[in-house]
C-alpha atoms as a PDB file:
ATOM      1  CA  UNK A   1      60.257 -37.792 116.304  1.00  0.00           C
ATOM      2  CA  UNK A   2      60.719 -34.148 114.991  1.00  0.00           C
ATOM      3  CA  UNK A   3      60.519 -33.419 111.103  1.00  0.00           C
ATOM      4  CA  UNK A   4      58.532 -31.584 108.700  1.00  0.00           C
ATOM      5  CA  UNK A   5      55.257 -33.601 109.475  1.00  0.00           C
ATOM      6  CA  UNK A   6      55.478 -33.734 113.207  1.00  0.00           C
ATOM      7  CA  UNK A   7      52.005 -34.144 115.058  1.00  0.00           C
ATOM      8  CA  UNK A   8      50.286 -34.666 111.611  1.00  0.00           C
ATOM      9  CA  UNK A   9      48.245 -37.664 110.577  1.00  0.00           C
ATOM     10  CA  UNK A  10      49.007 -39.633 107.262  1.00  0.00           C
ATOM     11  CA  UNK A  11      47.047 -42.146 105.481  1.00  0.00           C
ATOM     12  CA  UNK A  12      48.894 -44.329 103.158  1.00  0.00           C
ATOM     13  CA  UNK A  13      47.097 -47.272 101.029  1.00  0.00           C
ATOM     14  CA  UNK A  14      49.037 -50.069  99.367  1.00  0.00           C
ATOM     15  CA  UNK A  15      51.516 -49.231 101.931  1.00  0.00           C
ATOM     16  CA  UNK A  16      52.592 -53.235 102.471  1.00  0.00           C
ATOM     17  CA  UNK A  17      55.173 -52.965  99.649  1.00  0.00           C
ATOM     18  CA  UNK A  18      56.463 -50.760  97.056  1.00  0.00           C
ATOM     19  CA  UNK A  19      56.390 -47.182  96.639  1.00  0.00           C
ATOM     20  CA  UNK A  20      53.316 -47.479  99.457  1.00  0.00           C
ATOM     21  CA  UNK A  21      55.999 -48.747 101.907  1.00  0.00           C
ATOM     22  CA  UNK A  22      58.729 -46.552 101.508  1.00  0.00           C
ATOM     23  CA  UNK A  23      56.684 -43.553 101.582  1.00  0.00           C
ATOM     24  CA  UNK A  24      54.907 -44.890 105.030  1.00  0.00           C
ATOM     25  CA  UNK A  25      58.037 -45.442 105.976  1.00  0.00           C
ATOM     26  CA  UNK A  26      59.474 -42.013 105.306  1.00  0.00           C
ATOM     27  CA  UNK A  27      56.289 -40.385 106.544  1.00  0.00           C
ATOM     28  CA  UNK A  28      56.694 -41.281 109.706  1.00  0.00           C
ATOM     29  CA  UNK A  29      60.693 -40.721 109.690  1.00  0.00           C
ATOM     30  CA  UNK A  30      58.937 -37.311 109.709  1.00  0.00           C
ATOM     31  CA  UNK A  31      57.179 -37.116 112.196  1.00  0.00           C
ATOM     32  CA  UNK A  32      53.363 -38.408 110.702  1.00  0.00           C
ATOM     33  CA  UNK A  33      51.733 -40.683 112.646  1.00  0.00           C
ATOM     34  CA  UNK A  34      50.967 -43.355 109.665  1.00  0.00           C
ATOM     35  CA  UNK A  35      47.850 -45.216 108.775  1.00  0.00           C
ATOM     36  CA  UNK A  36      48.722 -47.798 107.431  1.00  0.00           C
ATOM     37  CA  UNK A  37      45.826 -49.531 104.828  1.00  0.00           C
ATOM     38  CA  UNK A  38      47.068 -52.691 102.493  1.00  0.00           C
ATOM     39  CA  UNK A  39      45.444 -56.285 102.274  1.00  0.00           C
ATOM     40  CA  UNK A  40      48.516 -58.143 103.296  1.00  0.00           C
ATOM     41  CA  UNK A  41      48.827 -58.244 107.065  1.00  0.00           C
ATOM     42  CA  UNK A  42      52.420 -59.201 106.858  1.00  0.00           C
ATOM     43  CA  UNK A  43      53.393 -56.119 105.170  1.00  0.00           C
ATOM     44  CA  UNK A  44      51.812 -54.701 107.268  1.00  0.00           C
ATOM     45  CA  UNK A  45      53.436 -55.706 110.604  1.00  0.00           C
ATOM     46  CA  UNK A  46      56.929 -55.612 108.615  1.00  0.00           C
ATOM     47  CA  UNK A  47      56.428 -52.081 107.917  1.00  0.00           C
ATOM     48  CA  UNK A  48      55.186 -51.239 112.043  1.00  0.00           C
ATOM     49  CA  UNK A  49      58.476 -53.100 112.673  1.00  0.00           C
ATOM     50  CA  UNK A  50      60.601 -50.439 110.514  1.00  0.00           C
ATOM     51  CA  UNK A  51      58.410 -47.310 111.826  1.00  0.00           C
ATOM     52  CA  UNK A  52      58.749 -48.431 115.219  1.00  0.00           C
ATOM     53  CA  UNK A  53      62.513 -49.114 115.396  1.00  0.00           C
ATOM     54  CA  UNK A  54      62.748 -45.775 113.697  1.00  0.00           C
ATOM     55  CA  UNK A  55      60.995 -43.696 116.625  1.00  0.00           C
ATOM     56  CA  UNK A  56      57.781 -43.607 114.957  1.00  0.00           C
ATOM     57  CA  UNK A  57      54.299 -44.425 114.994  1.00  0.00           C
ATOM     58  CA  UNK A  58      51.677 -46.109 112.882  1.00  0.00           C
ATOM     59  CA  UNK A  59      48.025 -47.770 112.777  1.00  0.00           C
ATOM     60  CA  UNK A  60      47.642 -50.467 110.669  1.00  0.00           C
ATOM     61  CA  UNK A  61      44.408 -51.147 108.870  1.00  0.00           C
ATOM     62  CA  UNK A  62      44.540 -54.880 106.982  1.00  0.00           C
ATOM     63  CA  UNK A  63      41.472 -53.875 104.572  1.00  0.00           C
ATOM     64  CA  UNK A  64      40.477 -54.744 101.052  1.00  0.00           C
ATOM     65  CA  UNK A  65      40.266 -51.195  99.511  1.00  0.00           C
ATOM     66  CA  UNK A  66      37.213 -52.952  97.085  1.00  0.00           C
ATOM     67  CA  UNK A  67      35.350 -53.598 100.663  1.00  0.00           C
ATOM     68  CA  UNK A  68      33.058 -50.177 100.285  1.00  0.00           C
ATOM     69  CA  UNK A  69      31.709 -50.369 103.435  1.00  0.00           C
ATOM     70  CA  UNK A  70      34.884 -50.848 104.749  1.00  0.00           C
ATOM     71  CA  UNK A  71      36.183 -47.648 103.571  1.00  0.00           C
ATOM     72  CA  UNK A  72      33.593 -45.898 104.965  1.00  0.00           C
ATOM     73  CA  UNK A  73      34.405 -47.318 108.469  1.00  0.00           C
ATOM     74  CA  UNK A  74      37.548 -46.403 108.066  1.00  0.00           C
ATOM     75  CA  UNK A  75      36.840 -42.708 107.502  1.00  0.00           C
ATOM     76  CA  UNK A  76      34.623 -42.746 110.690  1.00  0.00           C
ATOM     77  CA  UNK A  77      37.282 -43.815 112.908  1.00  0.00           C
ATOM     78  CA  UNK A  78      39.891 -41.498 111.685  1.00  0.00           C
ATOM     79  CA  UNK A  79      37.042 -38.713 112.200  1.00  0.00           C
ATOM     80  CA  UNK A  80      36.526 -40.024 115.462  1.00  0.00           C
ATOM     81  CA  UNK A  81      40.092 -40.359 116.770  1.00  0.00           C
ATOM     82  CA  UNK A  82      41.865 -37.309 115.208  1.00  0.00           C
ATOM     83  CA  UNK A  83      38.890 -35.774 113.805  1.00  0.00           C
ATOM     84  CA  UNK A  84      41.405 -34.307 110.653  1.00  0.00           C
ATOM     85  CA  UNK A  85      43.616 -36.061 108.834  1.00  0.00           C
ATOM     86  CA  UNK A  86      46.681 -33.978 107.626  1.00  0.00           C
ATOM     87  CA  UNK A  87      47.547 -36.325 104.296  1.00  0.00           C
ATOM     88  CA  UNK A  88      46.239 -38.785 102.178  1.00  0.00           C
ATOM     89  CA  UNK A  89      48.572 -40.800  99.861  1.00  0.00           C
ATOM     90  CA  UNK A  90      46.541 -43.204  97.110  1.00  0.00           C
ATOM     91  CA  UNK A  91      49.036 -45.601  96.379  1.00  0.00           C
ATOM     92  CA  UNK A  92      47.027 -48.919  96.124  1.00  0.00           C
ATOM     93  CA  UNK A  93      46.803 -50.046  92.728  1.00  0.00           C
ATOM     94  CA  UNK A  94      46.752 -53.438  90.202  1.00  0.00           C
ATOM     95  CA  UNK A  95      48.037 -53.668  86.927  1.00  0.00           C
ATOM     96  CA  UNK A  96      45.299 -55.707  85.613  1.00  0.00           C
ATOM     97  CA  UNK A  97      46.319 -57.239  82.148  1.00  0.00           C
ATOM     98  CA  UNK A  98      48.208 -56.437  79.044  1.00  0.00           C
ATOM     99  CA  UNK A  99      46.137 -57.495  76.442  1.00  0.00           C
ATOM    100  CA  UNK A 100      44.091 -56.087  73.368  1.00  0.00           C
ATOM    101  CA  UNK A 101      41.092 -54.414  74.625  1.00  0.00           C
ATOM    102  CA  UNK A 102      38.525 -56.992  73.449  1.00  0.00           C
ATOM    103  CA  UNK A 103      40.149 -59.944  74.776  1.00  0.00           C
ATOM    104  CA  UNK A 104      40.168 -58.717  78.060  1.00  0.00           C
ATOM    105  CA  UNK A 105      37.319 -60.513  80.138  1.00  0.00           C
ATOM    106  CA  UNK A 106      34.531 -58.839  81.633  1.00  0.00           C
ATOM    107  CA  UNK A 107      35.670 -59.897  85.163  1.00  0.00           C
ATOM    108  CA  UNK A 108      39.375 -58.787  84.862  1.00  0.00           C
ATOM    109  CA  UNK A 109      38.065 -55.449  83.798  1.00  0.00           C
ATOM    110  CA  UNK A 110      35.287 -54.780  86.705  1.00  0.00           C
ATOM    111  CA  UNK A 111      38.149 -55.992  89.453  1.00  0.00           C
ATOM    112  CA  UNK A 112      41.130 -53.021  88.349  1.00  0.00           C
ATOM    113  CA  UNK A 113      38.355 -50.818  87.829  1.00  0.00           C
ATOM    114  CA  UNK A 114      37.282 -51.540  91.247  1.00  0.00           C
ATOM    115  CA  UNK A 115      40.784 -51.416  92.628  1.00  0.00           C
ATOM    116  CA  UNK A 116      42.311 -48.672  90.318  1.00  0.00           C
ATOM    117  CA  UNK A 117      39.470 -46.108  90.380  1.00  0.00           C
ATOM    118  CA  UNK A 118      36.353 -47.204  92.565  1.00  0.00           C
ATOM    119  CA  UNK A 119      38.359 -47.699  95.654  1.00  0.00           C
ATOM    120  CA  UNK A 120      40.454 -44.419  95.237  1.00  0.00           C
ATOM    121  CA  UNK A 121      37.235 -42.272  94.856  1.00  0.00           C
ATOM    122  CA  UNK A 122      35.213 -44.194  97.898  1.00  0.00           C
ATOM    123  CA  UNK A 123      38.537 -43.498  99.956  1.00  0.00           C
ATOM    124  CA  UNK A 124      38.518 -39.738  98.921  1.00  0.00           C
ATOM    125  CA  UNK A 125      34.887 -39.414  99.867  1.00  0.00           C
ATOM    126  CA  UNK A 126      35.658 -40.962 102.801  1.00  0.00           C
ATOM    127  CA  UNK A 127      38.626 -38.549 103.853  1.00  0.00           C
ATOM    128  CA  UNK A 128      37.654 -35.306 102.201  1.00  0.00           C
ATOM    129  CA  UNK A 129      35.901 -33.540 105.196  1.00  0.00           C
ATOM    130  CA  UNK A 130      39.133 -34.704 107.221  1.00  0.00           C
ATOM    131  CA  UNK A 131      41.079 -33.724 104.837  1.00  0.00           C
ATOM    132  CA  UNK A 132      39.489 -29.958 104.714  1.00  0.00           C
ATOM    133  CA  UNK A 133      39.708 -29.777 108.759  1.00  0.00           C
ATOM    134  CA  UNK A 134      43.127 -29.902 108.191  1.00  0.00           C
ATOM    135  CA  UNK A 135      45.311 -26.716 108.384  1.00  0.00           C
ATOM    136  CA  UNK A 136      47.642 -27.611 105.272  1.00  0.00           C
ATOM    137  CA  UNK A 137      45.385 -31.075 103.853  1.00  0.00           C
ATOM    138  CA  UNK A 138      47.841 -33.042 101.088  1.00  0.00           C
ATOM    139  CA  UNK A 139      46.397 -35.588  99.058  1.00  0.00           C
ATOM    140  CA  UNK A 140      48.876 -37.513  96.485  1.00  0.00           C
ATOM    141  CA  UNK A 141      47.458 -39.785  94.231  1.00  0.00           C
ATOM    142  CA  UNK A 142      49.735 -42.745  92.291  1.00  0.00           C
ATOM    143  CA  UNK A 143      49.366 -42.245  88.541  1.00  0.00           C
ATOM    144  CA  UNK A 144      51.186 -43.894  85.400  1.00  0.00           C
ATOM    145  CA  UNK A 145      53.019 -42.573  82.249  1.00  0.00           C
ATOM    146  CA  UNK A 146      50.561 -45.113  80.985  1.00  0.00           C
ATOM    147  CA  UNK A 147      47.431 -42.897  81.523  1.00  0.00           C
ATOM    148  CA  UNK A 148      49.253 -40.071  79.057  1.00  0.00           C
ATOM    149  CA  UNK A 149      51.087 -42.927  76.282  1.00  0.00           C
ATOM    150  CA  UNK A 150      47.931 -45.154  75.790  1.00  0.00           C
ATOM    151  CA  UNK A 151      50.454 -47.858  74.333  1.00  0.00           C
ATOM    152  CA  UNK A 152      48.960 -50.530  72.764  1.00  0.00           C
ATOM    153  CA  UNK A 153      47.563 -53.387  74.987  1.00  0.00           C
ATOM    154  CA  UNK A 154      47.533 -50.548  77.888  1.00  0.00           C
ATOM    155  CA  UNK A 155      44.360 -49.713  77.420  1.00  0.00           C
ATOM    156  CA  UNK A 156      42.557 -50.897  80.927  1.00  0.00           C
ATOM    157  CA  UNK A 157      45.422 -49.553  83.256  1.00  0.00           C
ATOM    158  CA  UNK A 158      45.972 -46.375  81.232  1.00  0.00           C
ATOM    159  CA  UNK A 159      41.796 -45.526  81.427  1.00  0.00           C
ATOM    160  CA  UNK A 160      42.284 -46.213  85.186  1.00  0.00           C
ATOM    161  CA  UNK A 161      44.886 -44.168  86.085  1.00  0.00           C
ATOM    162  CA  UNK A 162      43.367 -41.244  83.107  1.00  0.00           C
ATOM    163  CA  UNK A 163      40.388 -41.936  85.488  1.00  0.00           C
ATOM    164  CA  UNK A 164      42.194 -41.307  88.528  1.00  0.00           C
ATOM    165  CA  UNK A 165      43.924 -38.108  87.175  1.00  0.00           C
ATOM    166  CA  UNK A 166      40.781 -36.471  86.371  1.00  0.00           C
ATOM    167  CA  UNK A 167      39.584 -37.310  89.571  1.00  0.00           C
ATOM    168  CA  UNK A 168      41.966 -35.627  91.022  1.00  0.00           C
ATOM    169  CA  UNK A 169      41.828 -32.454  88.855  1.00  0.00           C
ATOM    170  CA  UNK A 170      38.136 -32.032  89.326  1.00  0.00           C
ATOM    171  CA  UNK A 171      38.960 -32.221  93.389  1.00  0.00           C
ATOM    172  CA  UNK A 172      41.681 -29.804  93.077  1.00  0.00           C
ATOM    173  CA  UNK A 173      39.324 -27.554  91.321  1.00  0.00           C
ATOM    174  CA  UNK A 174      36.638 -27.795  93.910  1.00  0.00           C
ATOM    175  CA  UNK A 175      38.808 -27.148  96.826  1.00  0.00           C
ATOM    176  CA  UNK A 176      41.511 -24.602  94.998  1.00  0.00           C
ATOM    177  CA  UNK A 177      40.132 -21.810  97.258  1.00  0.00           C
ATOM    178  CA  UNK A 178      40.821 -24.027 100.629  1.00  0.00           C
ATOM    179  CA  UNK A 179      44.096 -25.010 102.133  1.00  0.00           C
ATOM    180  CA  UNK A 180      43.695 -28.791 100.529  1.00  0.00           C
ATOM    181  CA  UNK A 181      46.129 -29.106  97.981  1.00  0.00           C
ATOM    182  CA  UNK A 182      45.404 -32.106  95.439  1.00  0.00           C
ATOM    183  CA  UNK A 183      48.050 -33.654  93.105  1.00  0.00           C
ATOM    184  CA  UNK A 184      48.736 -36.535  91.140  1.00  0.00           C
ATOM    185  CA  UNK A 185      52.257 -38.322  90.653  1.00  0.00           C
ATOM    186  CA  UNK A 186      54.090 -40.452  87.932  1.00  0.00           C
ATOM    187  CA  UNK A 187      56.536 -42.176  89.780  1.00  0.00           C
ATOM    188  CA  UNK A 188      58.143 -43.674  86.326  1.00  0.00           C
ATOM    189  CA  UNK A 189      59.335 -46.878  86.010  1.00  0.00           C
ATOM    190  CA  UNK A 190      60.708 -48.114  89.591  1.00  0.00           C
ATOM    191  CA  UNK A 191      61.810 -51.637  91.294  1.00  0.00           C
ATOM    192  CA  UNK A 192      58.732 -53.209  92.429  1.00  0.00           C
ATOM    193  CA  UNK A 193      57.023 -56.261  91.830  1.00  0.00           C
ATOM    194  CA  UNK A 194      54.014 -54.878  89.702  1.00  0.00           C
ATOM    195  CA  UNK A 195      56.780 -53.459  86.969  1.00  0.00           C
ATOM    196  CA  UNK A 196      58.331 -56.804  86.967  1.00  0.00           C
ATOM    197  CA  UNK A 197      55.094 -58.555  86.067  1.00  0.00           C
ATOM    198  CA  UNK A 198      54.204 -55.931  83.082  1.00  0.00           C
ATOM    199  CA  UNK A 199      57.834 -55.305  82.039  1.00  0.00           C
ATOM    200  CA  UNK A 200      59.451 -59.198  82.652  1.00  0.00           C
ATOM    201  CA  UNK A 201      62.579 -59.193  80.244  1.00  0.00           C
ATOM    202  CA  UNK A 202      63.102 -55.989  81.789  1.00  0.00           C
ATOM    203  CA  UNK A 203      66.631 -55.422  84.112  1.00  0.00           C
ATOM    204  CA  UNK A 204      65.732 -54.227  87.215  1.00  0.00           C
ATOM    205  CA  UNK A 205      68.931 -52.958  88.246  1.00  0.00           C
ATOM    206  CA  UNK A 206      68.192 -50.207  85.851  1.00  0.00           C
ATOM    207  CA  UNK A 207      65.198 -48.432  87.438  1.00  0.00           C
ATOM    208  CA  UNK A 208      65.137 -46.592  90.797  1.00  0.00           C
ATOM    209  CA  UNK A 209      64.177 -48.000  93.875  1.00  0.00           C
ATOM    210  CA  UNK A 210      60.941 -47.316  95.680  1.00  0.00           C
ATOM    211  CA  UNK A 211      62.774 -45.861  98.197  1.00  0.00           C
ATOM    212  CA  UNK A 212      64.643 -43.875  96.034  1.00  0.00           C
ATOM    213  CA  UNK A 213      61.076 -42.674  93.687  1.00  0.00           C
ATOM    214  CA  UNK A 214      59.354 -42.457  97.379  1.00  0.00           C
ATOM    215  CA  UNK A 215      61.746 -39.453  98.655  1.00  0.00           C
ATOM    216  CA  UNK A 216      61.228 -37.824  95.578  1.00  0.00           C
ATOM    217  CA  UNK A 217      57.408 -37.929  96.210  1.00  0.00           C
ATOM    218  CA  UNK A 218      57.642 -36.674 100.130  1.00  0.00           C
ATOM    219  CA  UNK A 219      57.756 -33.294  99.747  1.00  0.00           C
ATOM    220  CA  UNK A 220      54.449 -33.119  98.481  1.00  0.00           C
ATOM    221  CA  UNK A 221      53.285 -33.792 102.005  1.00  0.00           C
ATOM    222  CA  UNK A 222      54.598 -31.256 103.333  1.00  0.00           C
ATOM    223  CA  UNK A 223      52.422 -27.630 104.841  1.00  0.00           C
ATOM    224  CA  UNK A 224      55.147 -25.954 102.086  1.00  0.00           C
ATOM    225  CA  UNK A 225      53.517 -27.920  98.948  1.00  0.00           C
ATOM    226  CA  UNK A 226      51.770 -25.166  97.419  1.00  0.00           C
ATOM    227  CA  UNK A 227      50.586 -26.698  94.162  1.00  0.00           C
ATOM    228  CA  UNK A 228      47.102 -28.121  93.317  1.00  0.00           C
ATOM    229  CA  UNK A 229      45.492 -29.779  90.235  1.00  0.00           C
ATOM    230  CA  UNK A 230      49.081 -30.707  88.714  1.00  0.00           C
ATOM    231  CA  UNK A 231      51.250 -34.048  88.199  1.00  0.00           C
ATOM    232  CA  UNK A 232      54.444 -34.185  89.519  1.00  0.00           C
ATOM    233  CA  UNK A 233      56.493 -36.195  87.293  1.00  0.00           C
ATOM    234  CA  UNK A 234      59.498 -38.167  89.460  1.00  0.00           C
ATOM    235  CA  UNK A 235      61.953 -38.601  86.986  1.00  0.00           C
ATOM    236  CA  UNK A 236      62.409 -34.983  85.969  1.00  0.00           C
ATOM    237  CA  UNK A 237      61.749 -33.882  89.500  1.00  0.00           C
ATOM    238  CA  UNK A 238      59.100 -31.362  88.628  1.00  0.00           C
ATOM    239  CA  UNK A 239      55.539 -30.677  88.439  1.00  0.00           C
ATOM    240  CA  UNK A 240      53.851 -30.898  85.131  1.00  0.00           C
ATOM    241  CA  UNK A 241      50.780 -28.301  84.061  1.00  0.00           C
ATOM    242  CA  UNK A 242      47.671 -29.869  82.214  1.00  0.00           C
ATOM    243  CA  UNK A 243      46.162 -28.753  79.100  1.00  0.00           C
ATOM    244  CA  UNK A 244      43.758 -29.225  76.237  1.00  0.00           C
ATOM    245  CA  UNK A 245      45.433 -31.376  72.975  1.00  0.00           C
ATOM    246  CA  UNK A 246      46.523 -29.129  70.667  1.00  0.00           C
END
């Protein structure tokens, strides 16, 4: 395949469903060779199916993000295969529960932190030397509206994607003066399975698809993307600059 990405390595997580899918998927329409990461095997092998009819090409990595270890394998083997990898998409991510802060239980709270924030820094760690090997490194990391609104009953999925935003702003800073470029995304409300569970009397029909919300995102992989330390907000198609509350 020929595209914008061609020859480069991409590493997608959550990429069984969703926005994680799609944006495999369209990754490799590309040209990326995809890495596939996600816990459900089946999504997994659907998504190889897609690639692979497509002209593409993908390796697919069944692995619970939360698995630390397991991470760390992971970024040994991409070192050790490519020794680079070209873009890193965190996409993996649970909603945890809606719920007044002080009723949510102690276990609930440790498992989306895990997923939500742990995870997504042990995977950085785990990719950043690749990442900075790279000639034009892109990392794109899934945020919320929710980590900007604080709504009420939001509050442990909007402090893990706040979390994951600063993350990402203090990487952006650290690498401004290298050819990494490090952004975050709000996707807005889209057509997958996690906004049915928080939103459920909620028409679907009215939100974009991932598919749709995924295309919008793609550019941000490419060598072109030349801005760091922002958030690129989906719905008005744009990037967004931080700064201190007024």
């Amino acid at each position: 395949m020929s595209g914008q990405l061609e020859g480069r390595v991409a590493l997608v997580s959550g990429a069984s469903r969703g926005i994680g899918y799609h944006l495999a998927k369209q990754l490799a329409a590309q040209g990326a060779h995809v890495v596939a990461v996600a816990r459900t095997v089946g999504g997994l092998e659907e998504l190889d199916d897609e690639i692979q009819k497509a002209g593409g090409s993908a390796t697919l990595v069944p692995l619970d993000l939360t698995d630390g270890p397991g991470v760390d394998r992971l970024g040994a083997a991409l070192h050790e295969r490519w020794g680079k990898l070209d873009v890193l998409v965190v996409n993996a991510g649970a909603l945890g529960t809606l719920s007044p802060i002080g009723h949510i239980e102690a276990k609930t709270f440790e498992r989306t932190m895990a997923i939500n924030v742990t995870s997504a820094w042990r995977l950085i760690r785990a990719v950043d030397p690749l990442l900075r090997a790279s000639d034009a490194g892109r990392a794109i990391l899934l945020s919320s509206g929710a980590a900007h609104s604080c709504k009420a009953y939001w509050g442990l999925y909007a402090a893990t994607k706040a979390a994951l935003e600063a993350l990402g702003r203090s990487w952006a800073a650290e690498t401004q003066n290298l050819s990494l470029r490090v952004n975050s995304v709000n996707p807005g409300g889209t057509r997958t399975a996690m906004r049915a569970l928080a939103m459920p009397g909620e028409d679907p029909n009215t939100l974009p698809t991932p598919s749709d919300v995924a295309s919008r995102i793609l550019p941000l992989a490419y060598p072109s993307c030349t801005e760091t330390g922002r958030l690129f907000d989906v719905r008005q198609n744009r990037f967004m600059t931080y700064h201190m509350p007024d």
